[in-house]
C-alpha atoms as a PDB file:
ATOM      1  CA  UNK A   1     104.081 127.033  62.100  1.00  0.00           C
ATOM      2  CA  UNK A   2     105.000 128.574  58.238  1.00  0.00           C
ATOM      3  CA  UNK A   3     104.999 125.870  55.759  1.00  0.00           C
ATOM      4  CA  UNK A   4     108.990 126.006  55.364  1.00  0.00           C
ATOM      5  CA  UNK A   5     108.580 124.384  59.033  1.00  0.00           C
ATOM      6  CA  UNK A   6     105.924 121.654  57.737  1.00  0.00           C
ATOM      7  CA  UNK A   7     107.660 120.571  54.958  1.00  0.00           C
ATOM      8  CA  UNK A   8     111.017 120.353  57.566  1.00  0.00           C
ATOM      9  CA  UNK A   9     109.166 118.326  59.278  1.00  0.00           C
ATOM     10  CA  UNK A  10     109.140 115.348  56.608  1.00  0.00           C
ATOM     11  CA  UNK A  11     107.664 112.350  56.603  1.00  0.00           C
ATOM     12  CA  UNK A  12     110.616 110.090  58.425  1.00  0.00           C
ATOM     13  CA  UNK A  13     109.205 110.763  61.793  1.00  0.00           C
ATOM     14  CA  UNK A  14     108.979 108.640  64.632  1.00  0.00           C
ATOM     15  CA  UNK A  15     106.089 106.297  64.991  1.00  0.00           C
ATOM     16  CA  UNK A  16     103.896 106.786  67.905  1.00  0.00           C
ATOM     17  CA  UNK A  17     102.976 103.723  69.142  1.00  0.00           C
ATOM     18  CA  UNK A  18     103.615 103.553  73.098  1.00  0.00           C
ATOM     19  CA  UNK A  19     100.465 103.311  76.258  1.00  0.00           C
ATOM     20  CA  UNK A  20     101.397 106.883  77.639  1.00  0.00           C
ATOM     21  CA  UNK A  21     104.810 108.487  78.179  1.00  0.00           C
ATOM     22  CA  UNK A  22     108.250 108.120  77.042  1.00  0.00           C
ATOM     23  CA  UNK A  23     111.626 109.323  78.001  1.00  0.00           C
ATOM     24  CA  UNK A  24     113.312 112.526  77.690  1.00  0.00           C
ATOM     25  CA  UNK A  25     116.075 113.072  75.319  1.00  0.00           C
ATOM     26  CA  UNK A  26     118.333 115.031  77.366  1.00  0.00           C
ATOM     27  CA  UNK A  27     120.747 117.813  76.793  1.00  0.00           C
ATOM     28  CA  UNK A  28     124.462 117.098  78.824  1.00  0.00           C
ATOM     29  CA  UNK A  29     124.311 119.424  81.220  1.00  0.00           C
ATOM     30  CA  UNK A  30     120.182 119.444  81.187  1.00  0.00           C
ATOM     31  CA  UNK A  31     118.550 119.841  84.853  1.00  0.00           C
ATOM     32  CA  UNK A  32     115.398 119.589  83.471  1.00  0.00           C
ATOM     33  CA  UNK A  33     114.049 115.980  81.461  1.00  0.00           C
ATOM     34  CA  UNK A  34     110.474 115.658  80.137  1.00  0.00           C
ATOM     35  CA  UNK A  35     109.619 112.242  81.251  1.00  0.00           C
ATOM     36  CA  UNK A  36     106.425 112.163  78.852  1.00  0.00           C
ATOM     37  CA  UNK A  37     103.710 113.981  76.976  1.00  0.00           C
ATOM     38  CA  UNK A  38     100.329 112.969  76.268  1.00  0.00           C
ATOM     39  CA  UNK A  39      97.275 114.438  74.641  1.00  0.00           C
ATOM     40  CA  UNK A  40      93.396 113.722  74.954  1.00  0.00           C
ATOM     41  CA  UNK A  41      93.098 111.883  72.241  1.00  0.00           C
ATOM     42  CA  UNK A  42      93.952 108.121  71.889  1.00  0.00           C
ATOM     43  CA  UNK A  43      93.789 105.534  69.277  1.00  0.00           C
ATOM     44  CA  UNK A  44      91.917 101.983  69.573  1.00  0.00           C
ATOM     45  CA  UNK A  45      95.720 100.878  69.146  1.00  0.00           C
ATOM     46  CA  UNK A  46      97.149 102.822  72.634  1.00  0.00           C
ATOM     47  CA  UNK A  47      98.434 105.704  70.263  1.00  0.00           C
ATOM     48  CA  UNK A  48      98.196 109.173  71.899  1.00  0.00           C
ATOM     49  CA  UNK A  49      97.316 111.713  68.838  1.00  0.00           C
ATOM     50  CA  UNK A  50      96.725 115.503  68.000  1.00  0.00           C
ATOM     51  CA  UNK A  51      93.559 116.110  65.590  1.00  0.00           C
ATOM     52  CA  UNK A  52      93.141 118.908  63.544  1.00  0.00           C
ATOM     53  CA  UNK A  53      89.433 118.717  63.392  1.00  0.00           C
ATOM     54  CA  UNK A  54      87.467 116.849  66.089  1.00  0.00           C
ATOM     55  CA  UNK A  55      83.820 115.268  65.592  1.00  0.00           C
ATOM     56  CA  UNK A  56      81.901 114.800  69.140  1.00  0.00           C
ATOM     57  CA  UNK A  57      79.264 112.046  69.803  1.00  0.00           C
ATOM     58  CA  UNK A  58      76.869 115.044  69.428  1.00  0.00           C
ATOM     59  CA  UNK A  59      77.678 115.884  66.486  1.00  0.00           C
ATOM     60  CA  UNK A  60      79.631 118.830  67.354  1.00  0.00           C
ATOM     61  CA  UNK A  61      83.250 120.157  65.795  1.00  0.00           C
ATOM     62  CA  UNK A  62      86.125 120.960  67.895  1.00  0.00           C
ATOM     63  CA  UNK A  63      89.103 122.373  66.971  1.00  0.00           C
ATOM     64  CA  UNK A  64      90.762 122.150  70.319  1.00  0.00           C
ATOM     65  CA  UNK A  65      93.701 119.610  71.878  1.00  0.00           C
ATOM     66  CA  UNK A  66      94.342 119.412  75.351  1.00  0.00           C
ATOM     67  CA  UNK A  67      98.119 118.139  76.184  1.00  0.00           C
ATOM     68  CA  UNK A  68      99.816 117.251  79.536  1.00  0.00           C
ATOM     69  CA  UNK A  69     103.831 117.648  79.145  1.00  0.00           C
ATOM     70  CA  UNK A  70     106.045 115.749  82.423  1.00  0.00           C
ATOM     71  CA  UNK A  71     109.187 116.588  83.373  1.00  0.00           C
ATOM     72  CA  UNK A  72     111.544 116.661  86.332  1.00  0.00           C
ATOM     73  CA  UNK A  73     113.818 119.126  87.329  1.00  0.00           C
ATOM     74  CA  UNK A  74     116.646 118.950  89.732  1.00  0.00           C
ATOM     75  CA  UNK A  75     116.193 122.361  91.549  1.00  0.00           C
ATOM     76  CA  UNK A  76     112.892 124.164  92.612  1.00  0.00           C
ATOM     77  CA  UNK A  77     111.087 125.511  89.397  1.00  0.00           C
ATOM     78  CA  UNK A  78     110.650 129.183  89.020  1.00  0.00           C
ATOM     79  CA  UNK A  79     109.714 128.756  85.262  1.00  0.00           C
ATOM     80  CA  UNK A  80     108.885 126.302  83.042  1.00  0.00           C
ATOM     81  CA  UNK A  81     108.977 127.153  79.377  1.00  0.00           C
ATOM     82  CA  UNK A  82     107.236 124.856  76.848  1.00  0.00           C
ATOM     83  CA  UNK A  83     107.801 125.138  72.965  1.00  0.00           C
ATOM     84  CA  UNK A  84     105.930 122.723  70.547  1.00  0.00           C
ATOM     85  CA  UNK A  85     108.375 121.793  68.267  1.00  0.00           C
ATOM     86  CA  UNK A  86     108.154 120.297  64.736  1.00  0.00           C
ATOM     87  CA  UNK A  87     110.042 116.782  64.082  1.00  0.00           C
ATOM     88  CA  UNK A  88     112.236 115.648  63.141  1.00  0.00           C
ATOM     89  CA  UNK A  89     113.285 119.628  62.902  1.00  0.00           C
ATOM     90  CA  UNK A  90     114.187 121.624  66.303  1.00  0.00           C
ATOM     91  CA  UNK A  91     112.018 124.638  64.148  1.00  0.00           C
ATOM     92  CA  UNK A  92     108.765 126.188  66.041  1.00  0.00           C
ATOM     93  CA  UNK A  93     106.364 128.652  66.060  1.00  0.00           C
ATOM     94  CA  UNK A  94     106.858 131.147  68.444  1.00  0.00           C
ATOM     95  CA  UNK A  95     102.905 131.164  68.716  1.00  0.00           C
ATOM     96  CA  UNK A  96     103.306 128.131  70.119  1.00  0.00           C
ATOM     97  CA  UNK A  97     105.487 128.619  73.386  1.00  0.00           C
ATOM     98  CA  UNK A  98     104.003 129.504  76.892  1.00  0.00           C
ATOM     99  CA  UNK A  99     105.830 129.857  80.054  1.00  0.00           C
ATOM    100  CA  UNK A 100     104.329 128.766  83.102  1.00  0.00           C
ATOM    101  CA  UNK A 101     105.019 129.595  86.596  1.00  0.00           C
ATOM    102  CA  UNK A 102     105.136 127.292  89.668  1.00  0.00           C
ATOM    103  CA  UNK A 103     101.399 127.718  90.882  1.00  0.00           C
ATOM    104  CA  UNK A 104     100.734 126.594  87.478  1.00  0.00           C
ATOM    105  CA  UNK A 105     102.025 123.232  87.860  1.00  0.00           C
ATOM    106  CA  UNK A 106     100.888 119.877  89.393  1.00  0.00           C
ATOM    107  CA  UNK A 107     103.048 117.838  91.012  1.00  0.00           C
ATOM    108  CA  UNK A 108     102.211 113.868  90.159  1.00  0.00           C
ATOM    109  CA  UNK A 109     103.247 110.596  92.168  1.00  0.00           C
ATOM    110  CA  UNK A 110     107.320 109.977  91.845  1.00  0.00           C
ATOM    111  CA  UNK A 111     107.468 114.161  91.581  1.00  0.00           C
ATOM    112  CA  UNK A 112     107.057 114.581  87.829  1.00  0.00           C
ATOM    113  CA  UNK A 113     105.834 117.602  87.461  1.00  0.00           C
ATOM    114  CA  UNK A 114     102.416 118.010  84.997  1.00  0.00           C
ATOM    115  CA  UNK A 115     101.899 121.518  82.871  1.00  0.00           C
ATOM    116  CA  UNK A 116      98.449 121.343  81.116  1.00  0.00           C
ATOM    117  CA  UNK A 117      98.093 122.758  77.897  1.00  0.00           C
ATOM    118  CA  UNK A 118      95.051 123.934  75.130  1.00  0.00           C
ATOM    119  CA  UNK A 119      96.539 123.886  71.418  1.00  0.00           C
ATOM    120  CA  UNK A 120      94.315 125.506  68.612  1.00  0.00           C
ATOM    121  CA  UNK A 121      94.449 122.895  65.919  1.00  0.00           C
ATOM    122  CA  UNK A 122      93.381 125.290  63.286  1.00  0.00           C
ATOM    123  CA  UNK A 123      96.828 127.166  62.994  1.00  0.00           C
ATOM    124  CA  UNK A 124     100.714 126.671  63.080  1.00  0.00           C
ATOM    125  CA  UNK A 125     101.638 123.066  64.229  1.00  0.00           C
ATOM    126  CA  UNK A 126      98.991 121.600  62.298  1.00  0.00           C
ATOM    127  CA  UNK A 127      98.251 123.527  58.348  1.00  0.00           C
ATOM    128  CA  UNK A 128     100.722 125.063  56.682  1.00  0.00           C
ATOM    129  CA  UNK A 129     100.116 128.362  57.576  1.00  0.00           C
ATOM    130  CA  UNK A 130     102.159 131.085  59.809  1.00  0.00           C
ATOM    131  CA  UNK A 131     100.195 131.637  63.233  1.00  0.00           C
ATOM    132  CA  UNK A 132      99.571 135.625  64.221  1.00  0.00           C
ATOM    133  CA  UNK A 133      97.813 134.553  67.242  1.00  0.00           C
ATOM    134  CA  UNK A 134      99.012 132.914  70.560  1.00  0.00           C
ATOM    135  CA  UNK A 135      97.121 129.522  69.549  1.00  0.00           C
ATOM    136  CA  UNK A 136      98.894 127.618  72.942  1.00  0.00           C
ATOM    137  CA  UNK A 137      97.459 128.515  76.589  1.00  0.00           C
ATOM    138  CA  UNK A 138      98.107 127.104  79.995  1.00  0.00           C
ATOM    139  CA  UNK A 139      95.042 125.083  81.846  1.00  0.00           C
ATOM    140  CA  UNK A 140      94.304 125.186  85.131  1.00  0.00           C
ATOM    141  CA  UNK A 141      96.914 122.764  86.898  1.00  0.00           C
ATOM    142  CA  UNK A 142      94.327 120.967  88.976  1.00  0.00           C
ATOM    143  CA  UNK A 143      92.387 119.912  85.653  1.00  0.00           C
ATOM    144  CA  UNK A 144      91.234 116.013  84.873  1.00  0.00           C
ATOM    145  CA  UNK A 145      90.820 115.888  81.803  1.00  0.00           C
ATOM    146  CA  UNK A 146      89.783 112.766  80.215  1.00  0.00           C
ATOM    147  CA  UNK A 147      91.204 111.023  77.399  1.00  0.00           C
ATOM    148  CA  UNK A 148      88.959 109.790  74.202  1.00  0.00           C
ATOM    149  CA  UNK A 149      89.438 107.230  72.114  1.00  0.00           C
ATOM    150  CA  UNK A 150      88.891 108.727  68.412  1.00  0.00           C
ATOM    151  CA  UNK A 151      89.044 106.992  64.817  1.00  0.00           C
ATOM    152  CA  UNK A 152      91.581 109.014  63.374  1.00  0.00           C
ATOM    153  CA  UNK A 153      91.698 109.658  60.012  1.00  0.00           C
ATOM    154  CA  UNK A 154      93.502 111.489  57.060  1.00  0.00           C
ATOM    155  CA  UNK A 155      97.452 111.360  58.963  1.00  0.00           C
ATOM    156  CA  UNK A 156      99.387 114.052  58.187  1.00  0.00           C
ATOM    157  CA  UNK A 157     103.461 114.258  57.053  1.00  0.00           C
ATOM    158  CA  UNK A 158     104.250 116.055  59.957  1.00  0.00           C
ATOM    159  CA  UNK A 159     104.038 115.606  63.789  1.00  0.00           C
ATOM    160  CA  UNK A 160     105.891 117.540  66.955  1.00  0.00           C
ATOM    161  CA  UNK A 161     106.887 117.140  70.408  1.00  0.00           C
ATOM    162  CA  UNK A 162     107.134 119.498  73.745  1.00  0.00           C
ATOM    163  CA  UNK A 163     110.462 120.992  74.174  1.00  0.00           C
ATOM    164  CA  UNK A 164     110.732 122.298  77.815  1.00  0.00           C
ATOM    165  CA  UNK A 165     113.255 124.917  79.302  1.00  0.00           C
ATOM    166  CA  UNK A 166     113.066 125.170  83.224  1.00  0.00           C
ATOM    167  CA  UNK A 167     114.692 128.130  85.609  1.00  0.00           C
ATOM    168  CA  UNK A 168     115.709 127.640  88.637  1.00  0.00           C
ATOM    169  CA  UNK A 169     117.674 129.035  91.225  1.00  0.00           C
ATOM    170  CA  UNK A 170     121.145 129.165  89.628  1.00  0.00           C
ATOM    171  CA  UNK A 171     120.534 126.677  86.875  1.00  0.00           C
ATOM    172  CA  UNK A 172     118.582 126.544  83.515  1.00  0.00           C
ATOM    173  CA  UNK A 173     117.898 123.092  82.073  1.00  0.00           C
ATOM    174  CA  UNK A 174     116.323 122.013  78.750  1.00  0.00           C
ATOM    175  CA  UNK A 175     115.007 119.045  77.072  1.00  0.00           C
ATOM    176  CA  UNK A 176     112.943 117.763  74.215  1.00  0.00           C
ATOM    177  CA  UNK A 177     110.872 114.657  73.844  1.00  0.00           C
ATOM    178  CA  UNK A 178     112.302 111.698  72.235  1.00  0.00           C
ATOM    179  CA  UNK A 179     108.857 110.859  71.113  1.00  0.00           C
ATOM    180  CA  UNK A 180     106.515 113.065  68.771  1.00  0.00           C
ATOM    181  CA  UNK A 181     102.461 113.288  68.791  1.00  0.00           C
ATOM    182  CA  UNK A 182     101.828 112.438  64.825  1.00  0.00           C
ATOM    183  CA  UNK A 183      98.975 114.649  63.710  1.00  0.00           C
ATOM    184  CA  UNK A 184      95.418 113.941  61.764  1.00  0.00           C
ATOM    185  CA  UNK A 185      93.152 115.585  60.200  1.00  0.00           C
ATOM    186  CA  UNK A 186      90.096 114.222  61.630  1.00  0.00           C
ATOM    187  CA  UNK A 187      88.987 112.186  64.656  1.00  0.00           C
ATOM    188  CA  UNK A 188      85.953 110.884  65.434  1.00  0.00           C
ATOM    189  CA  UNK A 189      85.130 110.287  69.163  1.00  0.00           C
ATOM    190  CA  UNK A 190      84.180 106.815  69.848  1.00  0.00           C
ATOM    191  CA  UNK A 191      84.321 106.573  73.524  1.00  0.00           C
ATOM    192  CA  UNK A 192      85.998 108.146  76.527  1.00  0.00           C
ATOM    193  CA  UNK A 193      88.173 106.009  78.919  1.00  0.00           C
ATOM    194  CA  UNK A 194      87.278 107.157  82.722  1.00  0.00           C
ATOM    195  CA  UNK A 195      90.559 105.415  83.549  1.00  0.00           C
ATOM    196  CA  UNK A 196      93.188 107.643  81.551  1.00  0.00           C
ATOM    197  CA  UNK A 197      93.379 110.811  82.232  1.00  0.00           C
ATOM    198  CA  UNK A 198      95.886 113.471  81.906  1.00  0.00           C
END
């Protein structure tokens, strides 16, 4: 993300402040509405987060965010397109798109469908940089990963959301999450909660 997009991004954003997801913030003739995004990182106060630098129990730095993005689409999925998207801007950085086919979904309970994601934290969405390498990647769709519950520290003026376009057979839907991950700049793992996962 350049830093014309950071500074777009502003510091009137949406608090983040819900248990897991939220509702989609759809488009009028969308066939496609992301039903909730979370990441693997969560606050003592229920707050799913996005941490630009990551300290382990070991001692160990990450630099590394995985992300699960739900939606539903009304017609069988032949793409699914996600962009990470700055807020309260609709700018990106096309570093940060990836386009997923079906066998690289999951299908949860009520038929949400579940994309996993990797973000590198040390580029685009999070410094005030331009990205010249793809810095988002698809995970394997069967995947648990488990979320940790981090002291985060250092909150940045800028956060994003998943924007996600879907094709299907005669119809292309988009949609963009009404709620935004806010970003820090370091987290410190405390524990990890067996019981959320993404």
């Amino acid at each position: 993300m350049s830093r014309g997009l950071k500074c777009g991004l502003g510091v009137g954003v949406l608090a983040f402040s819900l248990v897991a997801c939220g509702h989609g913030e759809g488009l009028p003739d969308s066939s496609a509405q992301v039903t909730g995004v979370k990441s693997e990182f969560r606050t003592q106060g229920g707050a799913y987060v996005v941490c630009s630098a990551v300290i382990r129990p070991d001692g160990t730095l990450s630099t590394r965010t995985a992300l699960a993005v739900y939606f539903t689409a009304t017609e069988a999925v032949k793409t699914a397109t996600v962009a990470l998207r700055g807020q309260p801007t609709s700018q990106y950085d096309a570093f940060y798109v990836q386009t997923a086919a079906p066998s690289q979904l999951s299908v949860r309970p009520g038929n949400p469908y579940r994309l996993l994601l990797s973000a590198a934290s040390t580029s685009a969405v999070y410094l005030a940089q331009p990205s010249h390498i793809q810095t988002l990647a698809v995970r394997p769709p069967g995947q648990v990963v488990k979320v940790n519950v981090v002291r985060a520290t250092n909150r940045q003026d800028f956060s994003f959301s998943p924007q996600v376009t879907v094709n299907g057979a005669g119809m292309t839907g988009s949609d963009r999450s009404a709620l935004a991950l806010p970003v820090y700049g370091a987290c410190t793992v405390l524990s990890t909660d067996a019981s959320d996962t993404l």
